[in-house]
N, C-alpha and C. Protein backbone atom coordinates (compact mmCIF):
# COMPACT_ATOMS: atom_id res chain seq x y z
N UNK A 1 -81.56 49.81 51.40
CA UNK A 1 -81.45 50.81 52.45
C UNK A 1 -82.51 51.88 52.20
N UNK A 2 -83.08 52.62 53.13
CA UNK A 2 -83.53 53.25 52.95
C UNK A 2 -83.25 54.93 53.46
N UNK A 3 -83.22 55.43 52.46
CA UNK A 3 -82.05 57.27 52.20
C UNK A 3 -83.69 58.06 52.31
N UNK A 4 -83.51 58.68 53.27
CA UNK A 4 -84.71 59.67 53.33
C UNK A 4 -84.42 61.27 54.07
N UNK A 5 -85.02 62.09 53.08
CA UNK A 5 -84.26 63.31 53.30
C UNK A 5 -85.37 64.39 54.16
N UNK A 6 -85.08 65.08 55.38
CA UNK A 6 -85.94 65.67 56.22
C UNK A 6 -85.69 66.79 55.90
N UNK A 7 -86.95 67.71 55.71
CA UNK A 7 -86.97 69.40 55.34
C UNK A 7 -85.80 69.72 54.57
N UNK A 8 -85.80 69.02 53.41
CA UNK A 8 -84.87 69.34 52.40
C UNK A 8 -83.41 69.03 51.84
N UNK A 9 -82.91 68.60 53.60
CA UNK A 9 -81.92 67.84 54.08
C UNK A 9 -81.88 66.74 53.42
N UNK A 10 -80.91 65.76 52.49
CA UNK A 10 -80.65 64.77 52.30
C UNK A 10 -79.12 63.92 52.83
N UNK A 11 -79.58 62.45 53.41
CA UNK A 11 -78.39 62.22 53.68
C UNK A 11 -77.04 62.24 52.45
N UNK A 12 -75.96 62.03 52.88
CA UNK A 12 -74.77 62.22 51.81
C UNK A 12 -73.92 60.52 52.50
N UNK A 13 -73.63 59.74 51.52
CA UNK A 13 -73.14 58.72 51.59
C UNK A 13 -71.96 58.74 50.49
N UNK A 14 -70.25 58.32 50.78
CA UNK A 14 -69.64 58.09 49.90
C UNK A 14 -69.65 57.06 49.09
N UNK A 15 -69.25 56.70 47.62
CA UNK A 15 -69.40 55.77 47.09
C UNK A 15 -68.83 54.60 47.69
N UNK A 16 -67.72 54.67 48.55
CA UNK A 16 -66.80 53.49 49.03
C UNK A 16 -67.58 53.37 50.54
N UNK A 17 -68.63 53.65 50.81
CA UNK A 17 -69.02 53.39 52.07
C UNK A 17 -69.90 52.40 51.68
N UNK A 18 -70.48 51.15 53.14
CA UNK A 18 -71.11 50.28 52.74
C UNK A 18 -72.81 50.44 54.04
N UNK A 19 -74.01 50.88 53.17
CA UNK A 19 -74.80 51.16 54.14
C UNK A 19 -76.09 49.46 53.60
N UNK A 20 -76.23 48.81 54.91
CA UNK A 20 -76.97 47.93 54.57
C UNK A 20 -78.22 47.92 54.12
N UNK A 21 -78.97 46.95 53.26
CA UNK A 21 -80.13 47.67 52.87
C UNK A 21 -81.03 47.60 53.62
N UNK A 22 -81.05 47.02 54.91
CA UNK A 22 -82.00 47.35 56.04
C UNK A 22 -82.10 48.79 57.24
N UNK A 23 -80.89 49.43 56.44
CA UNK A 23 -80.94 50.55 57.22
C UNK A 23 -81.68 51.40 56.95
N UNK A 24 -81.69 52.56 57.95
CA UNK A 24 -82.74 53.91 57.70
C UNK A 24 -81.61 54.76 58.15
N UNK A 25 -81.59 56.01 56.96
CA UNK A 25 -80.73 56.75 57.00
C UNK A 25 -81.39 58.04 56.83
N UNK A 26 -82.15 58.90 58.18
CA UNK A 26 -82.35 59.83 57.65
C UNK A 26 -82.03 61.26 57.58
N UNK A 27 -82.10 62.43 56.68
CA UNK A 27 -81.86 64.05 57.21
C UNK A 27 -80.61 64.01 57.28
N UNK A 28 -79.97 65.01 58.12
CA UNK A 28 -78.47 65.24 57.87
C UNK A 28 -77.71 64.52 58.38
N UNK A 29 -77.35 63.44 57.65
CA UNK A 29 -76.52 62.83 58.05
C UNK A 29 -74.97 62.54 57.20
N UNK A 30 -74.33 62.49 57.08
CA UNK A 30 -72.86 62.10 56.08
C UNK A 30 -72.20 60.57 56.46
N UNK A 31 -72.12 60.16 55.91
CA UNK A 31 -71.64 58.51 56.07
C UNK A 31 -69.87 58.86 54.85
N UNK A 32 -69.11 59.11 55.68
CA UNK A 32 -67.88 58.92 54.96
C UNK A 32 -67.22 57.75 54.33
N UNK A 33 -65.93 57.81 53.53
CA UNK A 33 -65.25 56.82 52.68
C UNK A 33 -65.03 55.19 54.01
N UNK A 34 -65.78 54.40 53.11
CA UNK A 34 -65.19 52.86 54.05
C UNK A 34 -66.08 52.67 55.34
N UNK A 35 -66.95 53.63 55.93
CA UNK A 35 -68.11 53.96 56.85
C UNK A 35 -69.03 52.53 56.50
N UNK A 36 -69.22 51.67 57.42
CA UNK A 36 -69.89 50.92 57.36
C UNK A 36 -71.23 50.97 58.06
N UNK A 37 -72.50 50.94 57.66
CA UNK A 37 -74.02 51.42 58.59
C UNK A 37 -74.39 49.26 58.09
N UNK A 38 -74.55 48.75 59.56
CA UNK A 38 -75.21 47.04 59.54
C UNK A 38 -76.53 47.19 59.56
N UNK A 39 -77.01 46.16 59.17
CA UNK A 39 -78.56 45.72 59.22
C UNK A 39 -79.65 46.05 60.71
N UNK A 40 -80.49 46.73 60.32
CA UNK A 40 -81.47 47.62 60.95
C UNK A 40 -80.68 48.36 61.91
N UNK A 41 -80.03 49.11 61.37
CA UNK A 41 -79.37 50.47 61.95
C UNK A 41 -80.41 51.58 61.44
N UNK A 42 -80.35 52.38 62.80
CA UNK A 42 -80.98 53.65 61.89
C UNK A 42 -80.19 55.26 62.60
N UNK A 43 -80.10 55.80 61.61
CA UNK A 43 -79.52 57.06 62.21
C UNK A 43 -80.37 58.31 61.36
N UNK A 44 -80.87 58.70 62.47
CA UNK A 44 -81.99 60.08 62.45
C UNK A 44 -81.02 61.10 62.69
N UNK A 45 -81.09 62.41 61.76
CA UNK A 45 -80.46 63.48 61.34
C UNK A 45 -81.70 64.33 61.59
N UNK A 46 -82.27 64.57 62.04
CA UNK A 46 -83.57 65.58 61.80
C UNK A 46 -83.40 66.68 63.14
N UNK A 47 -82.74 66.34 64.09
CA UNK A 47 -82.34 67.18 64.89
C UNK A 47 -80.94 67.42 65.38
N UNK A 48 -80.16 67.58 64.65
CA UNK A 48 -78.72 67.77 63.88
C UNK A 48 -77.90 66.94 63.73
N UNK A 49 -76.78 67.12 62.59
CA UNK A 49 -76.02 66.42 62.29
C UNK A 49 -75.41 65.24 62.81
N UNK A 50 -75.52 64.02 61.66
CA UNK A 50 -75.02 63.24 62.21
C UNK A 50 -74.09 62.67 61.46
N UNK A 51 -72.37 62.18 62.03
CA UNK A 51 -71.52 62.18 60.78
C UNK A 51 -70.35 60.79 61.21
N UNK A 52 -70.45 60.04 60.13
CA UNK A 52 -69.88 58.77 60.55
C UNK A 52 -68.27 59.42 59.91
N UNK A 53 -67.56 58.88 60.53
CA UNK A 53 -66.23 59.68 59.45
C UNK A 53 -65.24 58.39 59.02
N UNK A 54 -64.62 58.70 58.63
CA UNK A 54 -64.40 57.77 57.67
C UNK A 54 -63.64 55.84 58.41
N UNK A 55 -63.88 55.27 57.84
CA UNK A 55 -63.87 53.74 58.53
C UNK A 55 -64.81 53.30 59.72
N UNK A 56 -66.03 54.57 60.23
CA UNK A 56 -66.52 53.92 61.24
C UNK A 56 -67.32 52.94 60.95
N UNK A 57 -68.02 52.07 61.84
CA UNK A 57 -68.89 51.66 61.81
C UNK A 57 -70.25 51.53 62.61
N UNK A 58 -71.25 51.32 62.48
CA UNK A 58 -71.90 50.98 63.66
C UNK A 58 -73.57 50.20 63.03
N UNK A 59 -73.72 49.33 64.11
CA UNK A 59 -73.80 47.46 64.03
C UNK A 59 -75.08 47.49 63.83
N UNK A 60 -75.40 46.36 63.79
CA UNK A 60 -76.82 45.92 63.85
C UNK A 60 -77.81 46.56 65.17
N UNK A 61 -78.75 46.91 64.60
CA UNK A 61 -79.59 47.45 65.31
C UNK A 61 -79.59 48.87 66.21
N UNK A 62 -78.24 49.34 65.84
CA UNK A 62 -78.07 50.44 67.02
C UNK A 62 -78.83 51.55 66.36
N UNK A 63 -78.95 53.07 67.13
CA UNK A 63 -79.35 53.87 66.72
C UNK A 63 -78.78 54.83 67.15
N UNK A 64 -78.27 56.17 66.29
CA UNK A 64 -77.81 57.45 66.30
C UNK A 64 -79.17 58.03 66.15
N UNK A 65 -78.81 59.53 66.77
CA UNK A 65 -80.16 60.35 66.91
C UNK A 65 -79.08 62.02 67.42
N UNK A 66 -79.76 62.80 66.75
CA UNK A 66 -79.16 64.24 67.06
C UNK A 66 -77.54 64.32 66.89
N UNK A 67 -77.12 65.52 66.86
CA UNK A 67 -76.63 66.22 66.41
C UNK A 67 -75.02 64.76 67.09
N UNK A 68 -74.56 64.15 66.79
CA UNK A 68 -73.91 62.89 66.75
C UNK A 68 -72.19 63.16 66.01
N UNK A 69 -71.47 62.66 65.88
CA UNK A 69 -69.85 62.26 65.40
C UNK A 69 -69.51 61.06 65.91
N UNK A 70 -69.37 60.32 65.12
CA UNK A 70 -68.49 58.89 65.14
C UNK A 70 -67.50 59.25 64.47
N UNK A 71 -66.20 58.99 65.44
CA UNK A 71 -64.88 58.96 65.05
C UNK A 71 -64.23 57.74 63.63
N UNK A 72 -63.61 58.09 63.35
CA UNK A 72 -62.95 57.53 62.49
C UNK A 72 -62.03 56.04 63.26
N UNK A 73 -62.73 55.15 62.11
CA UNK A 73 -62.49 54.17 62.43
C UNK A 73 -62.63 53.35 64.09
N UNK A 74 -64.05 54.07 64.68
CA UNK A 74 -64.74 53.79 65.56
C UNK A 74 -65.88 53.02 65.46
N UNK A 75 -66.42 51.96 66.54
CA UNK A 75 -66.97 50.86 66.79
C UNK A 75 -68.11 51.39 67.38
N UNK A 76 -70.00 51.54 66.94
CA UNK A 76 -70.70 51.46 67.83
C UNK A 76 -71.45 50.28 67.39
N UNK A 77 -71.64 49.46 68.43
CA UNK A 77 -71.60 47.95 68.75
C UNK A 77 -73.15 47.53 68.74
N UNK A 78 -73.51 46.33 68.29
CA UNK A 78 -75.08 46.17 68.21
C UNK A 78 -76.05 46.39 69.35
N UNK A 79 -77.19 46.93 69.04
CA UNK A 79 -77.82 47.52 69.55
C UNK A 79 -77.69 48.60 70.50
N UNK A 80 -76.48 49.40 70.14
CA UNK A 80 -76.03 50.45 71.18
C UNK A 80 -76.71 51.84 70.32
N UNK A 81 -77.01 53.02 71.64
CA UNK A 81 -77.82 54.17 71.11
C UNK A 81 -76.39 55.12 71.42
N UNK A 82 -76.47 56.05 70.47
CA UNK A 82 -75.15 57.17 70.75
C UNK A 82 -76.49 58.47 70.17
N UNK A 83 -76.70 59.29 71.54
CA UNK A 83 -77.92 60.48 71.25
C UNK A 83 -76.94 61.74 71.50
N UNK A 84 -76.69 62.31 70.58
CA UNK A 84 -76.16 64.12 70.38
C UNK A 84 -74.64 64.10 71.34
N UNK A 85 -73.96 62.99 71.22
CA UNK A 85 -72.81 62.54 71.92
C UNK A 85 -71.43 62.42 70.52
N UNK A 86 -70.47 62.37 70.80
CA UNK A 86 -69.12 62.72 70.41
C UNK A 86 -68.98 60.87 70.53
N UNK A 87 -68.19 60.39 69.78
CA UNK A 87 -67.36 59.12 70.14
C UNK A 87 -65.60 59.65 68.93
N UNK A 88 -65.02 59.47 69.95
CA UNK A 88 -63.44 59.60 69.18
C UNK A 88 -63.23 58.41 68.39
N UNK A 89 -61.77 59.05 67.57
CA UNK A 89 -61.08 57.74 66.94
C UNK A 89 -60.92 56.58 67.16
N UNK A 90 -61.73 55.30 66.79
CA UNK A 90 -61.01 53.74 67.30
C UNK A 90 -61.24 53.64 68.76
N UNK A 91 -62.44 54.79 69.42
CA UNK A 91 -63.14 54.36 70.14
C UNK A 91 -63.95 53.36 70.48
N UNK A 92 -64.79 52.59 71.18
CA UNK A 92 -65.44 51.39 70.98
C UNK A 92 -66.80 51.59 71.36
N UNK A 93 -67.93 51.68 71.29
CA UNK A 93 -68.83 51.53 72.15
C UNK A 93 -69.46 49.93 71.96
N UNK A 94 -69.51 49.51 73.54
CA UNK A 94 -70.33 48.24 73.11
C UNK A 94 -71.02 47.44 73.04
N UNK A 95 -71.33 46.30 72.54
CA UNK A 95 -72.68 45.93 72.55
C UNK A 95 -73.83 46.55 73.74
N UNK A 96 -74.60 47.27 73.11
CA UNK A 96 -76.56 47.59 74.35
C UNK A 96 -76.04 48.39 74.96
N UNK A 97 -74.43 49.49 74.81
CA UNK A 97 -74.17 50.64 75.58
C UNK A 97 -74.88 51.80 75.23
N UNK A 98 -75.01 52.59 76.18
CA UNK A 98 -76.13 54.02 76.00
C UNK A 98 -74.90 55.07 76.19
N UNK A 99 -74.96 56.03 75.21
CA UNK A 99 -73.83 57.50 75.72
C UNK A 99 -75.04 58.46 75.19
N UNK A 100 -75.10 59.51 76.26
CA UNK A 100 -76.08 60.59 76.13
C UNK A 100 -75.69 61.47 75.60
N UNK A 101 -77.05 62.61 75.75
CA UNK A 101 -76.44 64.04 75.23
C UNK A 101 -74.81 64.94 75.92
N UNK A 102 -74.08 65.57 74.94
CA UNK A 102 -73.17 66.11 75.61
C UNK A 102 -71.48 64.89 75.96
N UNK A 103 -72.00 63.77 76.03
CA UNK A 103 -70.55 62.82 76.00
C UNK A 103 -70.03 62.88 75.58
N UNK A 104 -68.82 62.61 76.34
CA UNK A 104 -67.61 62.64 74.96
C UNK A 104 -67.04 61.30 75.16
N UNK A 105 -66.65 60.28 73.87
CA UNK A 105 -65.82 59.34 74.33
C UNK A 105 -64.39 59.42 73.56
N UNK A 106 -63.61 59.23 74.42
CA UNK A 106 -61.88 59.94 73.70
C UNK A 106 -61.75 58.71 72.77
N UNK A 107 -60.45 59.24 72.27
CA UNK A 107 -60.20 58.59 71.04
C UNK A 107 -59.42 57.06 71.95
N UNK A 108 -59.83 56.22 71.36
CA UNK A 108 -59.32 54.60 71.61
C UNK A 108 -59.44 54.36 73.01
N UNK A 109 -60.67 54.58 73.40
CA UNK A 109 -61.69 54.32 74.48
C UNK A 109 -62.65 53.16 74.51
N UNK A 110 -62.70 52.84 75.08
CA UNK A 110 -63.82 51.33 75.75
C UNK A 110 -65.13 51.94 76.35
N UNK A 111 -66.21 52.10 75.84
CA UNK A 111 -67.47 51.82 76.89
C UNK A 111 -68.24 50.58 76.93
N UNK A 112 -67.78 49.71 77.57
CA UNK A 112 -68.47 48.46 77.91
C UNK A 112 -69.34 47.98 77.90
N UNK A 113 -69.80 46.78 77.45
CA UNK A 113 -71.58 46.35 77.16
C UNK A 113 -72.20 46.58 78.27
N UNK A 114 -73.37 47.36 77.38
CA UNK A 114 -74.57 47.42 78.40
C UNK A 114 -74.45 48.75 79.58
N UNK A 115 -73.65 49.49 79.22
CA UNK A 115 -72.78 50.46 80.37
C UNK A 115 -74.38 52.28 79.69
N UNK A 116 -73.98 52.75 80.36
CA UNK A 116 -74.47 53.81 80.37
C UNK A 116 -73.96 55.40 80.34
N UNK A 117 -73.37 55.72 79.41
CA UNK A 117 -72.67 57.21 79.61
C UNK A 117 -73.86 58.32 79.50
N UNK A 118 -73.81 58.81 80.73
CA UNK A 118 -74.75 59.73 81.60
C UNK A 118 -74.23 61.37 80.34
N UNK A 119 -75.20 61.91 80.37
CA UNK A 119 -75.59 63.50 80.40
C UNK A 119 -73.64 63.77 80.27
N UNK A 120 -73.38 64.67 79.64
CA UNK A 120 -72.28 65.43 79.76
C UNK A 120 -70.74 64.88 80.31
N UNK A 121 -70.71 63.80 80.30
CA UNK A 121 -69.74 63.05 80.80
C UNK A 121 -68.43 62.79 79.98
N UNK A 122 -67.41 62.83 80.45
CA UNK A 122 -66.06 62.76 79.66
C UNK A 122 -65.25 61.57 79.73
N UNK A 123 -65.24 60.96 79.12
CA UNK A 123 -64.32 59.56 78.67
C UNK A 123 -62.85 60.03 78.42
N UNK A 124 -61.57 59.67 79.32
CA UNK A 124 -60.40 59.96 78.41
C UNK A 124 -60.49 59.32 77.92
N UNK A 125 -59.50 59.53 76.80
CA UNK A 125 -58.58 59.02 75.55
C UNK A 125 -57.95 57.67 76.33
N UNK A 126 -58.25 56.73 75.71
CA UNK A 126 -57.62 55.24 76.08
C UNK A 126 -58.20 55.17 77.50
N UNK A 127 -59.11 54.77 77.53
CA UNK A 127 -59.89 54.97 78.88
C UNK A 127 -60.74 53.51 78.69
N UNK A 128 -61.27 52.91 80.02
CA UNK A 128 -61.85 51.83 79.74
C UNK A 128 -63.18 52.37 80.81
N UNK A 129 -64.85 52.16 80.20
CA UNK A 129 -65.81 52.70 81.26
C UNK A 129 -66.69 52.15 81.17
N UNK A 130 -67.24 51.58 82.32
CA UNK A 130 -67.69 50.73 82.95
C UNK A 130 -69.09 50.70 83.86
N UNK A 131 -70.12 50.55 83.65
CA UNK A 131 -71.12 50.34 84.64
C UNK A 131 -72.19 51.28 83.99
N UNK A 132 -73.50 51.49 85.07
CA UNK A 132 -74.79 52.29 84.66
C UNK A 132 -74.96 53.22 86.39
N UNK A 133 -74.14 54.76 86.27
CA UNK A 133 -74.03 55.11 85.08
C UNK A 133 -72.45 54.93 84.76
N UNK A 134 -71.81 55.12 84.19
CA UNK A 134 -70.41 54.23 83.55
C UNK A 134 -69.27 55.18 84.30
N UNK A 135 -68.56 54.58 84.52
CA UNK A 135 -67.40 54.85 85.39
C UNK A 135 -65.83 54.18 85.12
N UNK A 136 -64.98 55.54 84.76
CA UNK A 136 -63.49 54.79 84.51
C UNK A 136 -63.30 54.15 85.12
N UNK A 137 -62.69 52.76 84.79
CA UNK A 137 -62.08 52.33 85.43
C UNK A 137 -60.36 52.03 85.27
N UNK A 138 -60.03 52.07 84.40
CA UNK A 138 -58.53 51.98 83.79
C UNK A 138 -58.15 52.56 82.98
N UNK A 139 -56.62 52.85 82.56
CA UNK A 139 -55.96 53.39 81.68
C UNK A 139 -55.96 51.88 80.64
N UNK A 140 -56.04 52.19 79.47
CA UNK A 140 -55.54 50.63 78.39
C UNK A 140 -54.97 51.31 77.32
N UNK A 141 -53.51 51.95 76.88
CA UNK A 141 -53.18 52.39 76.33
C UNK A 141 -52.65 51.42 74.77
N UNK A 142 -53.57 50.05 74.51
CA UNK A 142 -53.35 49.82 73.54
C UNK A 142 -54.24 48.66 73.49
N UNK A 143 -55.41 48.97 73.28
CA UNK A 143 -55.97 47.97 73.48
C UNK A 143 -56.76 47.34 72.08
N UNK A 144 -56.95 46.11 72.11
CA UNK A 144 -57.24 45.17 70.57
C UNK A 144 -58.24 45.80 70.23
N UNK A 145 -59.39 46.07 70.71
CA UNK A 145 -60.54 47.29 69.96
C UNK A 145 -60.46 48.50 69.53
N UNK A 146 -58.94 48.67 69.24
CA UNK A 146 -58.73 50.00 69.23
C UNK A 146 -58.91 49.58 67.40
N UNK A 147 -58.35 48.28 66.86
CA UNK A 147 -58.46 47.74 65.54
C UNK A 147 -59.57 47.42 65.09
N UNK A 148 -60.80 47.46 65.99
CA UNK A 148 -62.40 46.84 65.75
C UNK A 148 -62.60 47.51 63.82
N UNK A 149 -61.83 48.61 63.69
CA UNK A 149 -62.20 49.44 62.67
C UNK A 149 -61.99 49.08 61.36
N UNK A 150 -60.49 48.89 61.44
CA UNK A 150 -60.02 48.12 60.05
C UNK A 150 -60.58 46.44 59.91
N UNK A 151 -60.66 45.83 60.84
CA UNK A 151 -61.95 44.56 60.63
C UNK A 151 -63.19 44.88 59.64
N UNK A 152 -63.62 45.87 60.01
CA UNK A 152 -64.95 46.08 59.61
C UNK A 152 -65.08 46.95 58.43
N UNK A 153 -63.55 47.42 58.37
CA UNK A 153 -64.05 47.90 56.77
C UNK A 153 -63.60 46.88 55.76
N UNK A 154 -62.96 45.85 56.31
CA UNK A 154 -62.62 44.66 55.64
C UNK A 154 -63.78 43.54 55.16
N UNK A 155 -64.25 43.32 56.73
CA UNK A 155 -65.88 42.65 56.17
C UNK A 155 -67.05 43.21 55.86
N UNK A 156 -67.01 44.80 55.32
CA UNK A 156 -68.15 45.53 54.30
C UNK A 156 -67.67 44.99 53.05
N UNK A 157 -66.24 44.96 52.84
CA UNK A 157 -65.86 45.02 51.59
C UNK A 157 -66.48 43.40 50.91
N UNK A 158 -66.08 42.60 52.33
CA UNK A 158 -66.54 41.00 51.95
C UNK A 158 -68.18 40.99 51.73
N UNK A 159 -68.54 41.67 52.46
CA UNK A 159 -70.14 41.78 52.37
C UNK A 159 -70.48 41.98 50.79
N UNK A 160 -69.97 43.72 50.22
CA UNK A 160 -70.14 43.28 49.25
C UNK A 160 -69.92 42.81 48.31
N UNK A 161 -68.94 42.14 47.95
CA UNK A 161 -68.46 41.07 47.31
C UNK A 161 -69.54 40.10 46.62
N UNK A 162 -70.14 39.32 48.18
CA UNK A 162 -70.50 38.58 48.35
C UNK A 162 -71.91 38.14 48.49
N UNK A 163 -72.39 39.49 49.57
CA UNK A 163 -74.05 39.50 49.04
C UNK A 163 -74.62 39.11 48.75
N UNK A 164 -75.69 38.63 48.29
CA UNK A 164 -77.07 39.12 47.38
C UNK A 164 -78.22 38.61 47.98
N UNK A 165 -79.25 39.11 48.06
CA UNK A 165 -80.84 38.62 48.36
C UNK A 165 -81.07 37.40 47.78
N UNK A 166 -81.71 37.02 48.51
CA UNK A 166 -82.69 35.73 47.92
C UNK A 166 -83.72 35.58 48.38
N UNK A 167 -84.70 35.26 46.84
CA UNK A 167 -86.54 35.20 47.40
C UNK A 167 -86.63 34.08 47.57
């Protein structure tokens, strides 16, 4: 992985978190306990905080940027961008979804592949949203991605277990 610290700023990673070594982790960022960062993830801290909290994850290829919160034990899904946006608890974002500056996505919320959360926009809590630019469409007050979280701190743990490079 690569840990790189901007104007003095260094990221902070817990020991029980699992950051891949293809990631880029830079400036203020905090990666909490069981926080999983996948292969070519990168999350830029250089224009404020960015803070995974504890069990989140987020996937291959996506990218965080500005001042950012991933909820606990929340899903951002491969290749999805989350820029100076909020995602709640066991929220989902997913696969190639965009949430902008100012979003909020509530806690155990759906934003759907490929969907688009516009500028300042509010996701309820258990909310399912949909389209470009993304639009509620349902209440899902219990929905199976609400668990995406504990999966994934299960297969960091298998990851590293299991691991290792080969030349």
């Amino acid at each position: 992985m690569v840990l790189r610290s901007f104007e003095g700023t260094a990221p902070t990673v817990h020991e029980t978190a699992r950051v891949d070594e293809t990631a880029v982790v830079i400036g203020d960022v905090t990666i909490e306990a069981e926080a999983s960062v996948w292969p070519n993830t990168t999350l830029r801290g250089d224009s404020g905080a960015i803070v995974l909290r504890e069990g989140a994850n987020v996937q291959d290829n996506a990218v965080c940027h500005e001042g950012c919160e991933i909820g606990p034990y929340a899903t951002v899904g491969h290749t999805a961008i989350v820029h100076a946006a909020t995602v709640g608890e066991r929220a989902t974002i997913g696969m190639g979804a965009t949430v902008l500056d100012g979003a909020h996505v509530g806690d155990r919320s759906l934003v759907a592949a490929g969907s688009v959360v516009t500028e300042d926009t509010e996701i309820p809590s258990e909310h399912i949203a949909v389209g470009t630019p993304a639009e509620v469409r349902e209440h899902v007050p219990d929905s199976p991605w609400t668990y995406a979280g504990e999966h994934y701190v299960e297969l960091a743990k298998r990851h590293e277990r299991s691991s290792e490079l080969i030349d």
